[in-house]
C-alpha atoms as a PDB file:
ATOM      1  CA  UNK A   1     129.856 103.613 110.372  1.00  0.00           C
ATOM      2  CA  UNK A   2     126.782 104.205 112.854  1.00  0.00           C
ATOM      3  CA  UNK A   3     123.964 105.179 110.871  1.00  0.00           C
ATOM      4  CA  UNK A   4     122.796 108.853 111.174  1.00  0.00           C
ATOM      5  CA  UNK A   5     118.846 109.532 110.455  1.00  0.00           C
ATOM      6  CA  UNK A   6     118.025 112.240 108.248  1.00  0.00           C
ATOM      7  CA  UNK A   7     114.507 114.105 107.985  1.00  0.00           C
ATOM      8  CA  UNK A   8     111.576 111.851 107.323  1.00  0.00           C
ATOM      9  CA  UNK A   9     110.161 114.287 104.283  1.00  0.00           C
ATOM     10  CA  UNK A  10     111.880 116.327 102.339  1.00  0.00           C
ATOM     11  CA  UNK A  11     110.064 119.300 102.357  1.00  0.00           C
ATOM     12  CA  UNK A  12     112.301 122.219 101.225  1.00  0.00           C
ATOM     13  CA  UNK A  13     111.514 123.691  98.073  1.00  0.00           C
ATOM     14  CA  UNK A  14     115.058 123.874  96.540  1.00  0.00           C
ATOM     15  CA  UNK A  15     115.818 119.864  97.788  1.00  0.00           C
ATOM     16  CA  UNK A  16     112.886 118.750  96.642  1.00  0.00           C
ATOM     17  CA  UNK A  17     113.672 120.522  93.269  1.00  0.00           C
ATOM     18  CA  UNK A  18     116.807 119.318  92.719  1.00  0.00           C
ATOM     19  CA  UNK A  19     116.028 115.732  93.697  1.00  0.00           C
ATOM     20  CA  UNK A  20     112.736 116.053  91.059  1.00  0.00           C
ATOM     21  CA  UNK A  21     115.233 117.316  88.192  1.00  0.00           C
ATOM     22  CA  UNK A  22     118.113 114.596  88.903  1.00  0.00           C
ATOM     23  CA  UNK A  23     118.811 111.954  86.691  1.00  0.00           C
ATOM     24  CA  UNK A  24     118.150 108.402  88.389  1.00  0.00           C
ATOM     25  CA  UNK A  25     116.735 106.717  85.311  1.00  0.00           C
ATOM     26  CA  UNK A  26     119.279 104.077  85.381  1.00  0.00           C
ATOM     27  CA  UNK A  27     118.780 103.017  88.888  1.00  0.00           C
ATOM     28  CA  UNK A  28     114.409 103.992  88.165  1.00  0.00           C
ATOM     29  CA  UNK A  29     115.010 101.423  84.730  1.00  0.00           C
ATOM     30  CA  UNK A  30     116.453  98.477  87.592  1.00  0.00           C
ATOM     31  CA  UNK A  31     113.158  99.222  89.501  1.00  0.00           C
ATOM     32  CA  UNK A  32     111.138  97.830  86.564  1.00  0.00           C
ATOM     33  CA  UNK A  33     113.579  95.175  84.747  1.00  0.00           C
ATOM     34  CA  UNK A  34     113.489  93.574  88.502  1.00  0.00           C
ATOM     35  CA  UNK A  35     109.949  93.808  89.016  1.00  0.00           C
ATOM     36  CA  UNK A  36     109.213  92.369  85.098  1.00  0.00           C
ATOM     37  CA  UNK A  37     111.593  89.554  85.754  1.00  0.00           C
ATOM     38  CA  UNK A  38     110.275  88.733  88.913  1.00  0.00           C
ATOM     39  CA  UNK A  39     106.531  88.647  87.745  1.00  0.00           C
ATOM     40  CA  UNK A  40     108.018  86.381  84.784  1.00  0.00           C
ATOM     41  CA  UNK A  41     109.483  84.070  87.494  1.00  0.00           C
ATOM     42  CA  UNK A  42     106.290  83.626  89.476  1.00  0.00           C
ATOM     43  CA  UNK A  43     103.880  83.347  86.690  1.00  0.00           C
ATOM     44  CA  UNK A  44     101.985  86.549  87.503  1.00  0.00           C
ATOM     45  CA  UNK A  45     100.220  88.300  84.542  1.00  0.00           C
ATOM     46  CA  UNK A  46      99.088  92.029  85.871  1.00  0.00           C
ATOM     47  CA  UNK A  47      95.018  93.174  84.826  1.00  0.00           C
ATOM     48  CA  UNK A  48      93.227  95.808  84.621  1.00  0.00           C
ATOM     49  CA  UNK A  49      92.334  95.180  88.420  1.00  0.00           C
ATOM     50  CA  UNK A  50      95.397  94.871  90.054  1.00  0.00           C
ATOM     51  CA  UNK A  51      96.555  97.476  91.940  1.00  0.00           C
ATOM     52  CA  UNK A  52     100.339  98.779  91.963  1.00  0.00           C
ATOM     53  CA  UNK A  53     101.118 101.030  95.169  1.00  0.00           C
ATOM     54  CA  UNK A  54     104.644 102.792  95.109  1.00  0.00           C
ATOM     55  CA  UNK A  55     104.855 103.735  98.774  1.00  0.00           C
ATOM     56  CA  UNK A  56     107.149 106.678  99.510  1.00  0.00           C
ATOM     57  CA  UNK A  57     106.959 108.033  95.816  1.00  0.00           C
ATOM     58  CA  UNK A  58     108.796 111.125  95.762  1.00  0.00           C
ATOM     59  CA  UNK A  59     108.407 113.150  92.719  1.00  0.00           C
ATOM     60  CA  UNK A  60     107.040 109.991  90.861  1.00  0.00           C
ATOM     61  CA  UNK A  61     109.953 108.717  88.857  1.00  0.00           C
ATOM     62  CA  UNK A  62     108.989 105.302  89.486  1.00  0.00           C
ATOM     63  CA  UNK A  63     105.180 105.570  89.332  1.00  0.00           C
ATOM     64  CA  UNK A  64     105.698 107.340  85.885  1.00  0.00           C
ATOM     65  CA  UNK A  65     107.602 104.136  84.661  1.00  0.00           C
ATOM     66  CA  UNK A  66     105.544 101.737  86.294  1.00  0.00           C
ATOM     67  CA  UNK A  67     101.692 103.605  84.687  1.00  0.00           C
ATOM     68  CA  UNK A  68     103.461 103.394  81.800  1.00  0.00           C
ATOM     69  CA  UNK A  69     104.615  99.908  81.492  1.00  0.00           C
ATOM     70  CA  UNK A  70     101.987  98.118  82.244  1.00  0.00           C
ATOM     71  CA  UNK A  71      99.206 100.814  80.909  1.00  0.00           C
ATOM     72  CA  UNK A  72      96.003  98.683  81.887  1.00  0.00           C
ATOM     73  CA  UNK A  73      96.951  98.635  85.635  1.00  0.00           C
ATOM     74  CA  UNK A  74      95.909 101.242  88.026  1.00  0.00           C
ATOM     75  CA  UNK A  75      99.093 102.672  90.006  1.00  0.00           C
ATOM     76  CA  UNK A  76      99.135 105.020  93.140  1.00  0.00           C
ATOM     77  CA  UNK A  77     102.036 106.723  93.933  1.00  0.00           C
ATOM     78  CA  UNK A  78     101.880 107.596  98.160  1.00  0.00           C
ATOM     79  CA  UNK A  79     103.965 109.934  99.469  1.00  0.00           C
ATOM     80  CA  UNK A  80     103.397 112.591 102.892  1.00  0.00           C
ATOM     81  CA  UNK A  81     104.988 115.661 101.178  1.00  0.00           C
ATOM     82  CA  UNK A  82     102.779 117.803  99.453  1.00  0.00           C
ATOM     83  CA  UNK A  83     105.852 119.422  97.883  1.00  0.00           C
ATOM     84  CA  UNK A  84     107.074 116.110  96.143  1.00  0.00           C
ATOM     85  CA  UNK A  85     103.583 115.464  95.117  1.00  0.00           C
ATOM     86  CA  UNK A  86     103.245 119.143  93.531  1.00  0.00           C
ATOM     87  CA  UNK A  87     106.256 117.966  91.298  1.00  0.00           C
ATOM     88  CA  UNK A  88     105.021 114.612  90.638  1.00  0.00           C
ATOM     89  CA  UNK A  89     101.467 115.944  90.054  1.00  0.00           C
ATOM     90  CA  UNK A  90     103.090 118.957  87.707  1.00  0.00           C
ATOM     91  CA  UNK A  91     104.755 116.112  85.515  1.00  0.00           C
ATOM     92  CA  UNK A  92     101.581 114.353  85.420  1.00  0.00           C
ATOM     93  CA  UNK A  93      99.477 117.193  83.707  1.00  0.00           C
ATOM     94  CA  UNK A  94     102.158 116.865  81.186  1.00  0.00           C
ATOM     95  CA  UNK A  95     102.431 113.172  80.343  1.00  0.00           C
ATOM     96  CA  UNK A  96      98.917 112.295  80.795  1.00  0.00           C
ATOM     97  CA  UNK A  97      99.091 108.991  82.684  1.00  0.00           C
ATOM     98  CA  UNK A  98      95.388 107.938  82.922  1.00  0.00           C
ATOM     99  CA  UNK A  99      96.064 104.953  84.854  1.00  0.00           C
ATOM    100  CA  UNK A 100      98.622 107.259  87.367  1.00  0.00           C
ATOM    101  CA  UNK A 101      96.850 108.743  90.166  1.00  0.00           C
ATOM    102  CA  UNK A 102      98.927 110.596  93.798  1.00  0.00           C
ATOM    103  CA  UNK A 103      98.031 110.714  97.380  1.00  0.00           C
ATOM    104  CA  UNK A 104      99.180 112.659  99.850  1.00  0.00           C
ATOM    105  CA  UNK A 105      99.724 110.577 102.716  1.00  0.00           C
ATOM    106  CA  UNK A 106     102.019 110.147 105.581  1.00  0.00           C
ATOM    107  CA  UNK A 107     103.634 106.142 105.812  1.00  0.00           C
ATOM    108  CA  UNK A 108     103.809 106.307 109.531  1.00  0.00           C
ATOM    109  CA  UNK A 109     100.093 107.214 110.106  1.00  0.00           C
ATOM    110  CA  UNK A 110      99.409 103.857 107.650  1.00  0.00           C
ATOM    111  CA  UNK A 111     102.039 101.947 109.886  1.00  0.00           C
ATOM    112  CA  UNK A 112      99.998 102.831 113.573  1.00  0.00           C
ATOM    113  CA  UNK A 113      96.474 102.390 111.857  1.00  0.00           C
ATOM    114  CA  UNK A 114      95.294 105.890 112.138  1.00  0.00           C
ATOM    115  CA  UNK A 115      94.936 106.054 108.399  1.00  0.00           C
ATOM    116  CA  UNK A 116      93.778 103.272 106.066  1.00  0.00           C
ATOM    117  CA  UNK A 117      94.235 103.115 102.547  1.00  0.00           C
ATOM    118  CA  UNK A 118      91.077 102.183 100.748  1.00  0.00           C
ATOM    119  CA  UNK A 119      92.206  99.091  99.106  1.00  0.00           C
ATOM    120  CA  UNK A 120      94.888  96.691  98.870  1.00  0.00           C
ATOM    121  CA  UNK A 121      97.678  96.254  96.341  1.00  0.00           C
ATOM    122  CA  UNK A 122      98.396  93.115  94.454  1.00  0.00           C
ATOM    123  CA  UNK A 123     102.267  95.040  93.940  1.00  0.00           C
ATOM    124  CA  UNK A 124     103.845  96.901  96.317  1.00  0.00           C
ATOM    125  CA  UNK A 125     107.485  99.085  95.069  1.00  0.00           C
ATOM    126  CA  UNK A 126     109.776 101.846  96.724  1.00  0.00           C
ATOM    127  CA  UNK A 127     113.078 103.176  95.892  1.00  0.00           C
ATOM    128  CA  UNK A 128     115.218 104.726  98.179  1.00  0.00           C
ATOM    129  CA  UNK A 129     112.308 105.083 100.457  1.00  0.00           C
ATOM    130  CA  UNK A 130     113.360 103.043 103.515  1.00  0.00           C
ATOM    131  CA  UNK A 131     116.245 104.639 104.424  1.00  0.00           C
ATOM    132  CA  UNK A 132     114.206 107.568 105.395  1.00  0.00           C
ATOM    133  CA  UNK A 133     112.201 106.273 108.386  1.00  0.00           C
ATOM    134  CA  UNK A 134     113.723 106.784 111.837  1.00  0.00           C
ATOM    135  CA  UNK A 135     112.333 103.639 113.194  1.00  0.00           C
ATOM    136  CA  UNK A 136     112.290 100.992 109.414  1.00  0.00           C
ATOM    137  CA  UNK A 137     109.865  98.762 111.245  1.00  0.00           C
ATOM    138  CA  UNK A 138     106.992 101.371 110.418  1.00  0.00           C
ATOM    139  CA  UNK A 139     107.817 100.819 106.403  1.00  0.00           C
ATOM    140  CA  UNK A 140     107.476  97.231 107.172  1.00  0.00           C
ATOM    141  CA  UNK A 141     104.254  97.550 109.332  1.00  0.00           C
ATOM    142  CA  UNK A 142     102.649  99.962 106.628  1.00  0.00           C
ATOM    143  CA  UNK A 143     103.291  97.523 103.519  1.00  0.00           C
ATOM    144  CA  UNK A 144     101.752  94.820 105.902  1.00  0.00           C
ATOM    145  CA  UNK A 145      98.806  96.743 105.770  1.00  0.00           C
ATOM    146  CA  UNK A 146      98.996  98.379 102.307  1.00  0.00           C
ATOM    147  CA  UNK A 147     100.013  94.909 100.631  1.00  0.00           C
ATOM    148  CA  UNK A 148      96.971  91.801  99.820  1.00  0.00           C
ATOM    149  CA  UNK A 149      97.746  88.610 100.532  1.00  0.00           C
ATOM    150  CA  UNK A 150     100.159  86.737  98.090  1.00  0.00           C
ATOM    151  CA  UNK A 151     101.022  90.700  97.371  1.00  0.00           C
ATOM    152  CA  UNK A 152     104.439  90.776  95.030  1.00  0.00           C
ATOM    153  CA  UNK A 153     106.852  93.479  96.415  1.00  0.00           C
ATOM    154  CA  UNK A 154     110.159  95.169  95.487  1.00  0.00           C
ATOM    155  CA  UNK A 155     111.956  97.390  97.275  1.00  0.00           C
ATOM    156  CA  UNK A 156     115.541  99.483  96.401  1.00  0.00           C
ATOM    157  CA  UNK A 157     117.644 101.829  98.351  1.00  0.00           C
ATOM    158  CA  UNK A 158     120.804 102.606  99.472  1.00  0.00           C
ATOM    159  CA  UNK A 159     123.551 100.808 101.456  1.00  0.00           C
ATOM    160  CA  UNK A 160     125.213 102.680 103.938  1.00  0.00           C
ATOM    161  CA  UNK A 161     129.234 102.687 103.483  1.00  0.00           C
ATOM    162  CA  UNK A 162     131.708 101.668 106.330  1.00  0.00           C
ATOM    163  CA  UNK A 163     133.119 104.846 107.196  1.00  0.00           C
ATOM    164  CA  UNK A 164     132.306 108.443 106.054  1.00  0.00           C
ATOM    165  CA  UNK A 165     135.439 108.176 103.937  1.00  0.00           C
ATOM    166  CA  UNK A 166     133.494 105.445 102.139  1.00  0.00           C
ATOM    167  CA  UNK A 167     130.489 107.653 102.032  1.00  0.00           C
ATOM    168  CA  UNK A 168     132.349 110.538 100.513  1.00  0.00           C
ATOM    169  CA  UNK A 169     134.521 108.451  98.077  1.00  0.00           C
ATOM    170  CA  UNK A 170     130.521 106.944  96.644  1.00  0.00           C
ATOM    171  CA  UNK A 171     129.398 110.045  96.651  1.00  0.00           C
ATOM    172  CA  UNK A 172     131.862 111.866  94.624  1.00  0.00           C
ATOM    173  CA  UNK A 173     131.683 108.435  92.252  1.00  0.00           C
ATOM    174  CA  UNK A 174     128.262 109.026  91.641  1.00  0.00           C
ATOM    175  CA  UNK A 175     127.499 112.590  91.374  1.00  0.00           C
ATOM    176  CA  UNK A 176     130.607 114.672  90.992  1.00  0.00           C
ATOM    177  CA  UNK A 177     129.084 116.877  88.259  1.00  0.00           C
ATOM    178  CA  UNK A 178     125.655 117.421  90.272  1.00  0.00           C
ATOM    179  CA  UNK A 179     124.843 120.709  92.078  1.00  0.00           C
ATOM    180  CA  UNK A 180     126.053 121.041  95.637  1.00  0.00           C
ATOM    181  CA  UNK A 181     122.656 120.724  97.080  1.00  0.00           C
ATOM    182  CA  UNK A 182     122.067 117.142  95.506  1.00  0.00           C
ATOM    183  CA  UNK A 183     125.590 116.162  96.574  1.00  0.00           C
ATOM    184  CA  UNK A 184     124.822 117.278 100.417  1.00  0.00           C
ATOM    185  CA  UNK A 185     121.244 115.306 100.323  1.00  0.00           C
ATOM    186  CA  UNK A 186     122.933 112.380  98.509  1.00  0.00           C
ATOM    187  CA  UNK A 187     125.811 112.020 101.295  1.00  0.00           C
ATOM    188  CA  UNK A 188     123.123 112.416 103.869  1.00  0.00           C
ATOM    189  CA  UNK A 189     121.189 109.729 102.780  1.00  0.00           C
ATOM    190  CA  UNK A 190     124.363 107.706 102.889  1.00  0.00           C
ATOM    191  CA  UNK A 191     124.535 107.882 106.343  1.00  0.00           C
ATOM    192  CA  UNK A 192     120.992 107.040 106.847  1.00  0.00           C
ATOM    193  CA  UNK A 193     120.984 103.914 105.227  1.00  0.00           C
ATOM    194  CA  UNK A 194     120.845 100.641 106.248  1.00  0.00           C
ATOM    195  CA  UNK A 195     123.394  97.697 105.425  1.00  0.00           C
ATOM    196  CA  UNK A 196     122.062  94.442 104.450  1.00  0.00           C
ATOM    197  CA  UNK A 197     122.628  92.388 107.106  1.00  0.00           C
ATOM    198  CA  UNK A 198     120.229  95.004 109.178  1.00  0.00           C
ATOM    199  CA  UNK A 199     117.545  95.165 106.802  1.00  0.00           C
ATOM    200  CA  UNK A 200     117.598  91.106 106.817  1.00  0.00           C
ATOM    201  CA  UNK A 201     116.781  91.291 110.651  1.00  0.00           C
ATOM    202  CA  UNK A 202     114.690  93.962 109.931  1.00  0.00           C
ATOM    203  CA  UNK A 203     112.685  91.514 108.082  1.00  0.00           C
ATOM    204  CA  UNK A 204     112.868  88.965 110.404  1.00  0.00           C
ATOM    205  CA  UNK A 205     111.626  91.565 113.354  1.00  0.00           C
ATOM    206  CA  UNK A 206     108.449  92.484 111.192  1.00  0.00           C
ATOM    207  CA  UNK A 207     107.683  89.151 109.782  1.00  0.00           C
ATOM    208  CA  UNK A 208     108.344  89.372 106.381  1.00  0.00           C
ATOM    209  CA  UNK A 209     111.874  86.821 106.404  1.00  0.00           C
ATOM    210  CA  UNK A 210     109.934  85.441 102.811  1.00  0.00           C
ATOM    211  CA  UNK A 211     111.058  88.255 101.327  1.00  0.00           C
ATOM    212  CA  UNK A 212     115.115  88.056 100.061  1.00  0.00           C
ATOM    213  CA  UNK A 213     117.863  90.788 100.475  1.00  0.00           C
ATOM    214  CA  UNK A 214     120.541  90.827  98.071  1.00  0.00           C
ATOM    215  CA  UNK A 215     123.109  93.285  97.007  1.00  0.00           C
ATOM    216  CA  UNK A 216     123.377  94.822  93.535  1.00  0.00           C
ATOM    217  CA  UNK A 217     126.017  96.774  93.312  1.00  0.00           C
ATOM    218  CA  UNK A 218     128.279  99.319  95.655  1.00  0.00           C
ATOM    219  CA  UNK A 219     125.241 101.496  96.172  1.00  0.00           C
ATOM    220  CA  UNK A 220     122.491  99.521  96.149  1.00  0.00           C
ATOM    221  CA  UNK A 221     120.484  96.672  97.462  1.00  0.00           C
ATOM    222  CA  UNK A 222     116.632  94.914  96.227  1.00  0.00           C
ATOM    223  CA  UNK A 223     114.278  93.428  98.510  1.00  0.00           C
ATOM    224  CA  UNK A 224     111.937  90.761  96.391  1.00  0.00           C
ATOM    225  CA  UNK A 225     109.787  88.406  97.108  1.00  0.00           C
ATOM    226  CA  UNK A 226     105.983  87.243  97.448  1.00  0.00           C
ATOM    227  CA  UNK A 227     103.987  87.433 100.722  1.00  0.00           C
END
């Protein structure tokens, strides 16, 4: 199936919504258990000044678990819509994350240098952020430039099916009880996904072949590694 690009932000108030009230703890939870095992695996003990970055944050589901796992790190969630920030900000206020701060910035402008983030992260995480850049090498060039050397990253997100028949089939798999809206976003983001073989040349295009692609399940693949 030739991929089909969606909108770079989601911006309107009842997608961002229903995306911010969805359940994706199970596939957040994988986010974490993969980034704890890894750090296990390489011998890296986070401190109190390391820096965590989750680039393309959303509404902050992964941010929220991250501040709170390791509670003595600082963590920045990134994201360029205000309106995903409002909800991740709102949830915030609630849960009192000292160590979880949000800023509103746009990846892109990070990838062609006309915004610099003050400092450099010793982790760098998304989920299901890549699949929403038109052109993927300007994720890759803005964790080149968000990331410190020897900086750990993970990365999750979506495969895109074979056919739209696939796409339908997952998506009906997956969220048949969710409202309509979700369903239409989730089915878009389907299309715009990548499969693995493309985000290993991907890689290879931006530099970062150290890092390893691997599939996880029917709807998902990790990107891991050290660079």
């Amino acid at each position: 199936m030739k991929r089909t690009p969606e909108p770079e932000l989601m911006q309107i108030p009842s997608q961002v919504k229903a995306y911010a009230d969805a359940d994706f703890s199970r596939s957040d939870s994988f986010v974490i258990a993969g980034l704890e095992k890894y750090l296990k695996k390489v011998g890296k003990i986070l401190n109190k000044n390391d820096l965590i970055l989750d680039v393309a944050c959303g509404p902050g589901n992964i941010s929220e678990r991250v501040a709170k796992n390791w509670p003595f790190v600082k963590v920045v969630g990134i994201d360029g819509s205000k309106e995903m920030l409002n909800e991740a900000e709102n949830k915030l206020s609630e849960n009192h994350s000292k160590n979880l701060s949000y800023e509103l910035i746009e990846i892109n402008s990070i990838a062609t240098g006309e915004i610099q983030f003050p400092f450099k992260a010793d982790v760098l995480v998304s989920n299901s952020a890549l699949h929403h850049f038109h052109d993927p090498l300007r994720f890759w060039d803005a964790l080149k430039k968000l990331g410190k050397t020897k900086c750990i990253h993970i990365h999750r997100d979506l495969i895109r099916p074979d056919s739209l028949e696939k796409a339908f089939e997952i998506k009906e798999k997956h969220l048949s009880n969710s409202p309509e809206i979700l369903k239409k976003d989730f089915y878009a983001s389907l299309k715009a996904s990548f499969t693995v073989d493309e985000v290993t040349q991907q890689l290879v295009d931006a530099g970062l072949s150290q890092l390893e692609v691997f599939q996880v399940d029917d709807l998902y693949f990790e990107i891991i590694g050290c660079i």
